[in-house]
N, C-alpha and C. Protein backbone atom coordinates (compact mmCIF):
# COMPACT_ATOMS: atom_id res chain seq x y z
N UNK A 1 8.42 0.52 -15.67
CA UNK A 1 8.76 -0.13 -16.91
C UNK A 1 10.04 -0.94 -16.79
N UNK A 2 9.93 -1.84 -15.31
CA UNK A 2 11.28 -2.20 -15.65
C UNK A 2 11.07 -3.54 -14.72
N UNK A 3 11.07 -4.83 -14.97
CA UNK A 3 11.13 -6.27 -14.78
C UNK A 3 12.22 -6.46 -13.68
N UNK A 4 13.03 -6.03 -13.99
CA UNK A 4 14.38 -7.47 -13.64
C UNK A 4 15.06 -6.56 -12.76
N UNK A 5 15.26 -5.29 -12.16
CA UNK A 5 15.91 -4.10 -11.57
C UNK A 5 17.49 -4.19 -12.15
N UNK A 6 17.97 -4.68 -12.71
CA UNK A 6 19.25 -4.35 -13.39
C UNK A 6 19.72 -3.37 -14.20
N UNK A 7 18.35 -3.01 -14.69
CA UNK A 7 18.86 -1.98 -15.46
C UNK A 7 17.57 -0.78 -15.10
N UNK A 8 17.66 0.60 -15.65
CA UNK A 8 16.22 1.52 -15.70
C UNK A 8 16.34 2.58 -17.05
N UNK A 9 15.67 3.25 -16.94
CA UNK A 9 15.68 4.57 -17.85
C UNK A 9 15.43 5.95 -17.54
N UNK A 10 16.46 7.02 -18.23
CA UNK A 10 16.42 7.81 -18.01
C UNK A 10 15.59 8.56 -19.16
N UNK A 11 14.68 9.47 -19.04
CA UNK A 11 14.28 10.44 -20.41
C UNK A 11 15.18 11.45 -20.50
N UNK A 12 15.42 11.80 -21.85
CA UNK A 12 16.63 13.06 -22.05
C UNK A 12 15.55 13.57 -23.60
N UNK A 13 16.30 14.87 -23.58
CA UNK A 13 15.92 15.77 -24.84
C UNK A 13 17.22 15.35 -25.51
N UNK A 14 17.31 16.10 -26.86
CA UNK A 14 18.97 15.91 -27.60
C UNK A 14 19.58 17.15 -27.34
N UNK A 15 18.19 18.25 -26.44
CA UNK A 15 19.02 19.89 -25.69
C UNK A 15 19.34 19.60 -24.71
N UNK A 16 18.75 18.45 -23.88
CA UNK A 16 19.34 18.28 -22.21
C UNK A 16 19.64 16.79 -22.39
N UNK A 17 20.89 16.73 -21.88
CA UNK A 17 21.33 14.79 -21.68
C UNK A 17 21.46 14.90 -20.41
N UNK A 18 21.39 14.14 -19.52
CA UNK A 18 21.46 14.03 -18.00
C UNK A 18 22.96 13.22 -17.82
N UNK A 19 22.78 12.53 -18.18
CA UNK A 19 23.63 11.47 -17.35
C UNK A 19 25.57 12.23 -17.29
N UNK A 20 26.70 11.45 -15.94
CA UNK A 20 27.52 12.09 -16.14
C UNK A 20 28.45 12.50 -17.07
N UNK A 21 29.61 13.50 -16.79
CA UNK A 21 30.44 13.42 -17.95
C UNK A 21 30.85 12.17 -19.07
N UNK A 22 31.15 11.28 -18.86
CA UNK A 22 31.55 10.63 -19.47
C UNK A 22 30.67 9.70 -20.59
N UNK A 23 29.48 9.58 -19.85
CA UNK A 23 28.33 9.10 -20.39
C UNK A 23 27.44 10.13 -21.56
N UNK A 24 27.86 11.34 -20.82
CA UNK A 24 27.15 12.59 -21.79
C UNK A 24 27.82 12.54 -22.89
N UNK A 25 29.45 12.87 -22.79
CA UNK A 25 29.91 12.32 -24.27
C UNK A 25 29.30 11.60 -24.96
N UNK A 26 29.89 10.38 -24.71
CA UNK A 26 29.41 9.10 -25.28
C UNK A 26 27.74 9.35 -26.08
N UNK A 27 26.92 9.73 -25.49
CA UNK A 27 25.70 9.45 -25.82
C UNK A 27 25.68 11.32 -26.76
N UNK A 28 26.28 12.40 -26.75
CA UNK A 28 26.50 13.09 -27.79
C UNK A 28 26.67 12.93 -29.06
N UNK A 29 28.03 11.56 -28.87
CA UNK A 29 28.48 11.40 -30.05
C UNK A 29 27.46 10.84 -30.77
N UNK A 30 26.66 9.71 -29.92
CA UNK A 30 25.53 9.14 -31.09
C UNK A 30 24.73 9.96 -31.44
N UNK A 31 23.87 10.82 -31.01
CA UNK A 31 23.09 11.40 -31.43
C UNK A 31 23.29 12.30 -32.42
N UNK A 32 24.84 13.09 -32.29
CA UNK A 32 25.30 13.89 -33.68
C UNK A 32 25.56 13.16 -34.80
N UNK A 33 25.99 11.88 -34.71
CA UNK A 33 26.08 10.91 -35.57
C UNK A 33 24.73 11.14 -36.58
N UNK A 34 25.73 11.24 -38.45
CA UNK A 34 24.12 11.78 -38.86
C UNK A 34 23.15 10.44 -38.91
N UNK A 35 24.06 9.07 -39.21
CA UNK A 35 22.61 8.36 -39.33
C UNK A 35 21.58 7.36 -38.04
N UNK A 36 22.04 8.04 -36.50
CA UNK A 36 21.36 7.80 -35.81
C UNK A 36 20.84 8.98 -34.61
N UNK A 37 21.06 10.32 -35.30
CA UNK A 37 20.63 11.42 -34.93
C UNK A 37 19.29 11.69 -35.25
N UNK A 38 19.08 11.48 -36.81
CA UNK A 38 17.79 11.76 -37.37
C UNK A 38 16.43 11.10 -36.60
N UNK A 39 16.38 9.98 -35.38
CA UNK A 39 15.84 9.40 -34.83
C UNK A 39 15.47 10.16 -33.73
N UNK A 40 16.12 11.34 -33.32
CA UNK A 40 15.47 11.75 -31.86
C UNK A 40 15.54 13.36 -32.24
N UNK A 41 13.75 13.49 -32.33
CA UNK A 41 13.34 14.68 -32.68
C UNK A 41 12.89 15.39 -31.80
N UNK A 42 11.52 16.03 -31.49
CA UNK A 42 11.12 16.84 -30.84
C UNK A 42 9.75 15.80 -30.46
N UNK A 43 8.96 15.36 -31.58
CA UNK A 43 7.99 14.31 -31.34
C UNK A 43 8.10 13.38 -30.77
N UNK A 44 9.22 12.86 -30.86
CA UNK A 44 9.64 10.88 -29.64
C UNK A 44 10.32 10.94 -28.25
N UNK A 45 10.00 10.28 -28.03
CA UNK A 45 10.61 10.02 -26.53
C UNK A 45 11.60 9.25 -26.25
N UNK A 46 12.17 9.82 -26.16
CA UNK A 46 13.95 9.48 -25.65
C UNK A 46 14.45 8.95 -24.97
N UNK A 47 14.94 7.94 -24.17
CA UNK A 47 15.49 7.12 -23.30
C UNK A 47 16.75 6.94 -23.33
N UNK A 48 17.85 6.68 -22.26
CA UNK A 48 18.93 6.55 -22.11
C UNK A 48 18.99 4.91 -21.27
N UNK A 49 19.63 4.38 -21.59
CA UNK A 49 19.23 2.97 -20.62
C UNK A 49 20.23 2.61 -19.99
N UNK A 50 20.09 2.72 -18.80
CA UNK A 50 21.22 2.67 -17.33
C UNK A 50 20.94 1.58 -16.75
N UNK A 51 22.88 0.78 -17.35
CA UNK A 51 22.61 -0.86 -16.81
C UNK A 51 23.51 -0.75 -15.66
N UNK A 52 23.01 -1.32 -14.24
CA UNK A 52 23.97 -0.83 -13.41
C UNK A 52 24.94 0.31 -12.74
N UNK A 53 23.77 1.13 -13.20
CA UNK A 53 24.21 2.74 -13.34
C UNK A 53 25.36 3.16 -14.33
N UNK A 54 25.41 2.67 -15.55
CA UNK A 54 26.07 2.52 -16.28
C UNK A 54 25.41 2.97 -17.99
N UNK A 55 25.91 3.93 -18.96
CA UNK A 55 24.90 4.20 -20.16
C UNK A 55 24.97 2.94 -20.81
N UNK A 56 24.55 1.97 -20.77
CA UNK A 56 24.18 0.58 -21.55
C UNK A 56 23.99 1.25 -23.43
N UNK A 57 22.81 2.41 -23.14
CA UNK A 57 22.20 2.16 -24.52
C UNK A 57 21.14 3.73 -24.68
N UNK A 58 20.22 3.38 -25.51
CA UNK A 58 19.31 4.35 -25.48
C UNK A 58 18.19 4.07 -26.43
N UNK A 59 16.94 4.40 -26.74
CA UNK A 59 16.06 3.93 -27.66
C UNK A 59 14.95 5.66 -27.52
N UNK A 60 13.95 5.23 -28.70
CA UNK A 60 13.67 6.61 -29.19
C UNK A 60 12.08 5.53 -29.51
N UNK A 61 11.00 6.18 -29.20
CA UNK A 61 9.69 6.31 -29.72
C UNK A 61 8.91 6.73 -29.68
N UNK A 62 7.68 6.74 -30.86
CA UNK A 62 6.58 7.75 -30.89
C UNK A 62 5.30 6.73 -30.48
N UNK A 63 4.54 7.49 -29.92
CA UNK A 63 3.00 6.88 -29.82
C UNK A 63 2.45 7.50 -31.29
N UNK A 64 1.52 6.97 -32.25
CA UNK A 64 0.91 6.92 -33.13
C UNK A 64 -0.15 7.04 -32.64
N UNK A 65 -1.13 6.77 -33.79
CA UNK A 65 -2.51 6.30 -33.83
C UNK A 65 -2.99 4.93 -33.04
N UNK A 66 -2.44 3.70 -33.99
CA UNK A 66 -2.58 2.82 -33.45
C UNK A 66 -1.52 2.01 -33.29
N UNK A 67 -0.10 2.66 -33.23
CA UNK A 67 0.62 1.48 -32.70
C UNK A 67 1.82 3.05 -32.00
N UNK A 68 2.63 2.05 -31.62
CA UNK A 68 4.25 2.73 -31.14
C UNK A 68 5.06 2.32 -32.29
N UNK A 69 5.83 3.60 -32.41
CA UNK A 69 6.84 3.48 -33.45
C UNK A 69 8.12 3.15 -32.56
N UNK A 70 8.92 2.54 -32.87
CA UNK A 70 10.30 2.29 -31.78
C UNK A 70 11.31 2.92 -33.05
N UNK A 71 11.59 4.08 -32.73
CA UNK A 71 12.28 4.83 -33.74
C UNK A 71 13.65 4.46 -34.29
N UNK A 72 14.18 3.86 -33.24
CA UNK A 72 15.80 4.01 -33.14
C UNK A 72 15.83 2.89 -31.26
N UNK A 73 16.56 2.29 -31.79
CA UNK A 73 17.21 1.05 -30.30
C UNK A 73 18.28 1.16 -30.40
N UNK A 74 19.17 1.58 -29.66
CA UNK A 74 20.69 1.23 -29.82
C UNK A 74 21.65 0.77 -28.46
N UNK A 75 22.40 -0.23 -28.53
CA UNK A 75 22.90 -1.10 -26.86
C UNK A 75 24.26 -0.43 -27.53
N UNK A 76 24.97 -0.68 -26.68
CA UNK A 76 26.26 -0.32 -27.26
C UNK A 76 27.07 -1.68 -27.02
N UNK A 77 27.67 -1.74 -27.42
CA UNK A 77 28.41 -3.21 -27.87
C UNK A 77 28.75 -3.68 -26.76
N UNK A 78 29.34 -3.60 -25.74
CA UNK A 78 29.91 -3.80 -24.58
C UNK A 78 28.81 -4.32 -23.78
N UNK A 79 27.30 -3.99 -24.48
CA UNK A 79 26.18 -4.45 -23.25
C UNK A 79 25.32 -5.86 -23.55
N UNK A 80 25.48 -5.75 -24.75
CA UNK A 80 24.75 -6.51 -25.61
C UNK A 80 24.31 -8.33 -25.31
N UNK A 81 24.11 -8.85 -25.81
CA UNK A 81 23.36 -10.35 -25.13
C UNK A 81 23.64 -10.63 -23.44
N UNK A 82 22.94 -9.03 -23.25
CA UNK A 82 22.47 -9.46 -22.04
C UNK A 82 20.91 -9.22 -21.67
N UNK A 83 20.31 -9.51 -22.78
CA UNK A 83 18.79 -9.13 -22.63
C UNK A 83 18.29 -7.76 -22.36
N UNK A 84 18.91 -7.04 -22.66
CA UNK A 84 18.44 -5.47 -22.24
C UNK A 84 17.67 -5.09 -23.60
N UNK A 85 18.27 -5.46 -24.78
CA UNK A 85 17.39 -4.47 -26.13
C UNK A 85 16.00 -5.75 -25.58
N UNK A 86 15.82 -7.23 -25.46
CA UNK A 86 14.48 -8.35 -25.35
C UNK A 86 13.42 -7.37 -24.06
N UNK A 87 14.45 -6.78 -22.94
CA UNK A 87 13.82 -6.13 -22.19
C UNK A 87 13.24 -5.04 -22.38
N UNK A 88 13.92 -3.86 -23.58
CA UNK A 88 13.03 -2.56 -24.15
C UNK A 88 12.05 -3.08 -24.76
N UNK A 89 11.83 -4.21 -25.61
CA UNK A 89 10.68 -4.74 -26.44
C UNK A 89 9.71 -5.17 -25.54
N UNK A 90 9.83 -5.88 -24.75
CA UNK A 90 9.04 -6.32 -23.56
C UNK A 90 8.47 -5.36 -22.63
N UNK A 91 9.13 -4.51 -22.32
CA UNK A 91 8.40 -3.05 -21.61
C UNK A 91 7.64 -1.98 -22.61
N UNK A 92 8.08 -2.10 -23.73
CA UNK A 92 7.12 -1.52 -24.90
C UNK A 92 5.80 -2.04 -24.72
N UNK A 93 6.03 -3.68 -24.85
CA UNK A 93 4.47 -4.12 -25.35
C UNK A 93 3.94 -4.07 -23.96
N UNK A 94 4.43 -3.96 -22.65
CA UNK A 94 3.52 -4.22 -21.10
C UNK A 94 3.46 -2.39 -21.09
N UNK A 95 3.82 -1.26 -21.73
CA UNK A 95 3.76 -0.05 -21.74
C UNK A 95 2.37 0.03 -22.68
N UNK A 96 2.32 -0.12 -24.08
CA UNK A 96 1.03 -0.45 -25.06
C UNK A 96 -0.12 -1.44 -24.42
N UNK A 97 -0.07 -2.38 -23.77
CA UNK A 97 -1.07 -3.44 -23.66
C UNK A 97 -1.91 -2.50 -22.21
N UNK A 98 -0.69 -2.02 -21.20
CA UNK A 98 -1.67 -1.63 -20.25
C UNK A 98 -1.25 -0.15 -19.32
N UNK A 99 -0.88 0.73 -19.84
CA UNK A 99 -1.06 2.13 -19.29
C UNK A 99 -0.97 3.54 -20.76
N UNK A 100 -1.05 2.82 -21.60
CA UNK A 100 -1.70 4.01 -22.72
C UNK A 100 -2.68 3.04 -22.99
N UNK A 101 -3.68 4.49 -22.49
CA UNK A 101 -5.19 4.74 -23.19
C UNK A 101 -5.60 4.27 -24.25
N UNK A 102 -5.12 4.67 -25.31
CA UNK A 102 -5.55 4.46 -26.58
C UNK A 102 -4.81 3.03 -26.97
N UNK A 103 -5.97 2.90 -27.91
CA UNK A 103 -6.12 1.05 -28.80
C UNK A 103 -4.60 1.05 -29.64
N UNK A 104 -3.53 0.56 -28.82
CA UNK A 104 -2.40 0.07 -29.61
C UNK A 104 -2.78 -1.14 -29.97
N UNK A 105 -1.92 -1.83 -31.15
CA UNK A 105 -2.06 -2.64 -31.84
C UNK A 105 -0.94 -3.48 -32.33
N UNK A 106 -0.16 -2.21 -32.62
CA UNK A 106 1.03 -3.07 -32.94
C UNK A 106 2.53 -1.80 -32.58
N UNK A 107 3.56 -2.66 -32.97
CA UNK A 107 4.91 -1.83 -32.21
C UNK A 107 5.89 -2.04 -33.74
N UNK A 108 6.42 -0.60 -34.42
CA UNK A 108 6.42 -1.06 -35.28
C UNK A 108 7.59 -0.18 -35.46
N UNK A 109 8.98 -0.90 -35.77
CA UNK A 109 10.40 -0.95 -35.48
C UNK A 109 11.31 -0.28 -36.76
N UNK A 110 11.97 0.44 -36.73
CA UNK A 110 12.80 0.43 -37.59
C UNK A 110 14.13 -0.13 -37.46
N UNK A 111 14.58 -1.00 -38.11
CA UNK A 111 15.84 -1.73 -37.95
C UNK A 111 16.95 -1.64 -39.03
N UNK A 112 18.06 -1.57 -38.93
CA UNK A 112 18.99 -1.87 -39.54
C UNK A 112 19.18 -3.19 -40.08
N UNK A 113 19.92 -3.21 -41.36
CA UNK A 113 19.79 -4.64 -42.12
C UNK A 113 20.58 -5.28 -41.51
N UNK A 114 21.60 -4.77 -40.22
CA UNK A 114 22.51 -5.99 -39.34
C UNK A 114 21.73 -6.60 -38.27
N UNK A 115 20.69 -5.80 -37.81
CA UNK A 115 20.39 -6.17 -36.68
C UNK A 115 18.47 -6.73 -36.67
N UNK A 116 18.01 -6.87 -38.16
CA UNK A 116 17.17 -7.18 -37.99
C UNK A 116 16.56 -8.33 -37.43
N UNK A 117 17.84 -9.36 -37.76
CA UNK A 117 17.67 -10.95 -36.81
C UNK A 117 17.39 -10.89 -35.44
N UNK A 118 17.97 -9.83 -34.90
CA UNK A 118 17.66 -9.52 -33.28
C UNK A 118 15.45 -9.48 -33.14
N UNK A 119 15.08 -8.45 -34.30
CA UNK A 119 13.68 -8.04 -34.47
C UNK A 119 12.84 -9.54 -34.57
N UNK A 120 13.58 -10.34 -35.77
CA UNK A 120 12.74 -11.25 -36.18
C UNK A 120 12.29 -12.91 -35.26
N UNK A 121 13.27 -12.23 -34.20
CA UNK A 121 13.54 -13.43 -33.32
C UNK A 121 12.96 -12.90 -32.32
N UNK A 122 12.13 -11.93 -32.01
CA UNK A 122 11.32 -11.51 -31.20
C UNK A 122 9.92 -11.04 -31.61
N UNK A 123 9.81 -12.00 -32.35
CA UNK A 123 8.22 -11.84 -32.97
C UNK A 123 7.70 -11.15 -34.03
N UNK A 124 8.66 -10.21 -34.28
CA UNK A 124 8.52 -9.50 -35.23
C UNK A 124 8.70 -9.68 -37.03
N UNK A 125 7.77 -8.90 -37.91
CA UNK A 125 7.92 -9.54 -39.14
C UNK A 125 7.91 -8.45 -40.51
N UNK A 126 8.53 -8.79 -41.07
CA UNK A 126 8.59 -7.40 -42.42
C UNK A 126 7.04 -6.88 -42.77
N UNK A 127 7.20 -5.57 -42.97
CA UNK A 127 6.00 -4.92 -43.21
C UNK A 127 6.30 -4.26 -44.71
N UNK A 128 5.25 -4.55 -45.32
CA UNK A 128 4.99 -4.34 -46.65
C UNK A 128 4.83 -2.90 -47.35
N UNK A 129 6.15 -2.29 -47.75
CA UNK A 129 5.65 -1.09 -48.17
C UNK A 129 6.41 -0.97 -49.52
N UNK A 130 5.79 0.36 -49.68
CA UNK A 130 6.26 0.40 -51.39
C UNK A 130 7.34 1.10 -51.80
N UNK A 131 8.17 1.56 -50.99
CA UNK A 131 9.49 2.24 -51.26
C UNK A 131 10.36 1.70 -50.16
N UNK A 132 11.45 1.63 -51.03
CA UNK A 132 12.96 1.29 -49.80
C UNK A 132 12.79 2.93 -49.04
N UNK A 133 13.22 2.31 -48.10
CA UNK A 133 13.61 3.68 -46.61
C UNK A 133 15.20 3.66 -46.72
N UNK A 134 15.55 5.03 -47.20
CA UNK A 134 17.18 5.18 -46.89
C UNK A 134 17.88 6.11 -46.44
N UNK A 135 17.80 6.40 -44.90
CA UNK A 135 18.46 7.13 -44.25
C UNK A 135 19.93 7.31 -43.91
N UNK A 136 20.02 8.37 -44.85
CA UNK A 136 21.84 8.80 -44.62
C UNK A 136 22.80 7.54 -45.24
N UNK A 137 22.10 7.08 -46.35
CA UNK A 137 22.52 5.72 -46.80
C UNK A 137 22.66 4.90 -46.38
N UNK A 138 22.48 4.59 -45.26
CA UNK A 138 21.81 3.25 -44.30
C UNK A 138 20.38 2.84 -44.76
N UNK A 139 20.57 1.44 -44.92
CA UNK A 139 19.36 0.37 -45.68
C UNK A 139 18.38 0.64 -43.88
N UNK A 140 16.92 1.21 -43.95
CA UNK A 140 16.49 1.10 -43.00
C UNK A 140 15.01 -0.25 -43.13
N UNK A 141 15.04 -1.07 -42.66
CA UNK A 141 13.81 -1.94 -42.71
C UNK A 141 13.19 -1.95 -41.49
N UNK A 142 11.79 -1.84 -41.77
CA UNK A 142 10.74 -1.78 -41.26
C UNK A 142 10.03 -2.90 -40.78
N UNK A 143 9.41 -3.27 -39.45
CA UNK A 143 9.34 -4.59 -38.66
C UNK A 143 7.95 -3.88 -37.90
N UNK A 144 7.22 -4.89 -37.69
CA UNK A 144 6.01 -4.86 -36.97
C UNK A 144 5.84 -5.77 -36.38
N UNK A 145 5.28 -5.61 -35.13
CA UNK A 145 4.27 -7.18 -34.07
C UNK A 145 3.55 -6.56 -33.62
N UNK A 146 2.18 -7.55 -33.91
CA UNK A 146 0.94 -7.02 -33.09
C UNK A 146 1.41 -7.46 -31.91
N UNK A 147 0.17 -6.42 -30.98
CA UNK A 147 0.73 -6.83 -29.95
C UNK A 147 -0.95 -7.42 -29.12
């Protein structure tokens, strides 16, 4: 799942973090963090994203029915427009289109109201539902692309 070799992924639980001291912090603090903790449960799959052997970031998703949920994306500031979150989206949909089995369809994002321009500029488009989503008082909006 990985294009360009600059960067890779690690899987972690929120009971086991791998990566070293310093990185384990770091990636503690987010996850105790309450409003980007609630994203990595027991059901999703967890990623740590190692740019240059380095914790860049981390992202969280579920396989569904018919699509992937991308639970939670997060770069950490220091990594950022360097194509790494264009590269998790891009290994999502070449992960859905051709080594899960089952009929995905679409990849369907939860975003923050800062960072949804990042979503909408990658194909992605508001999905129509009937209640605001508000986690830990963070505005959460909801994004879909078929894929």
């Amino acid at each position: 799942m990985n294009c360009t070799g600059k960067y890779y992924y690690e899987i972690f639980s929120p009971d086991d973090i791998g990566p070293d001291d310093f990185q384990k912090i770091k990636l503690e603090k987010i996850i105790s963090n309450d409003v980007y903790g609630q994203f990595f449960t027991e059901n999703t799959i967890n990623y740590c994203i190692m740019y240059h052997n380095k914790l860049a970031g981390l992202f969280s998703f579920e396989i569904k029915e018919s699509l992937i949920e991308l639970r939670c994306l997060y770069i950490f500031e220091e990594y950022r427009n360097k194509s790494i979150g264009t590269n998790v989206i891009n290994d999502l949909t070449f992960l859905a289109r051709h080594e899960i089995k089952e009929d995905i369809k679409y990849i369907l994002a939860n975003s923050f109201v800062e960072s949804s321009m990042f979503f909408l500029k990658k194909g992605f488009d508001f999905c129509k539902i009937n209640k605001k989503l508000d986690y830990k008082k963070k505005n959460i909006i909801k994004l879909y692309k078929m894929i």
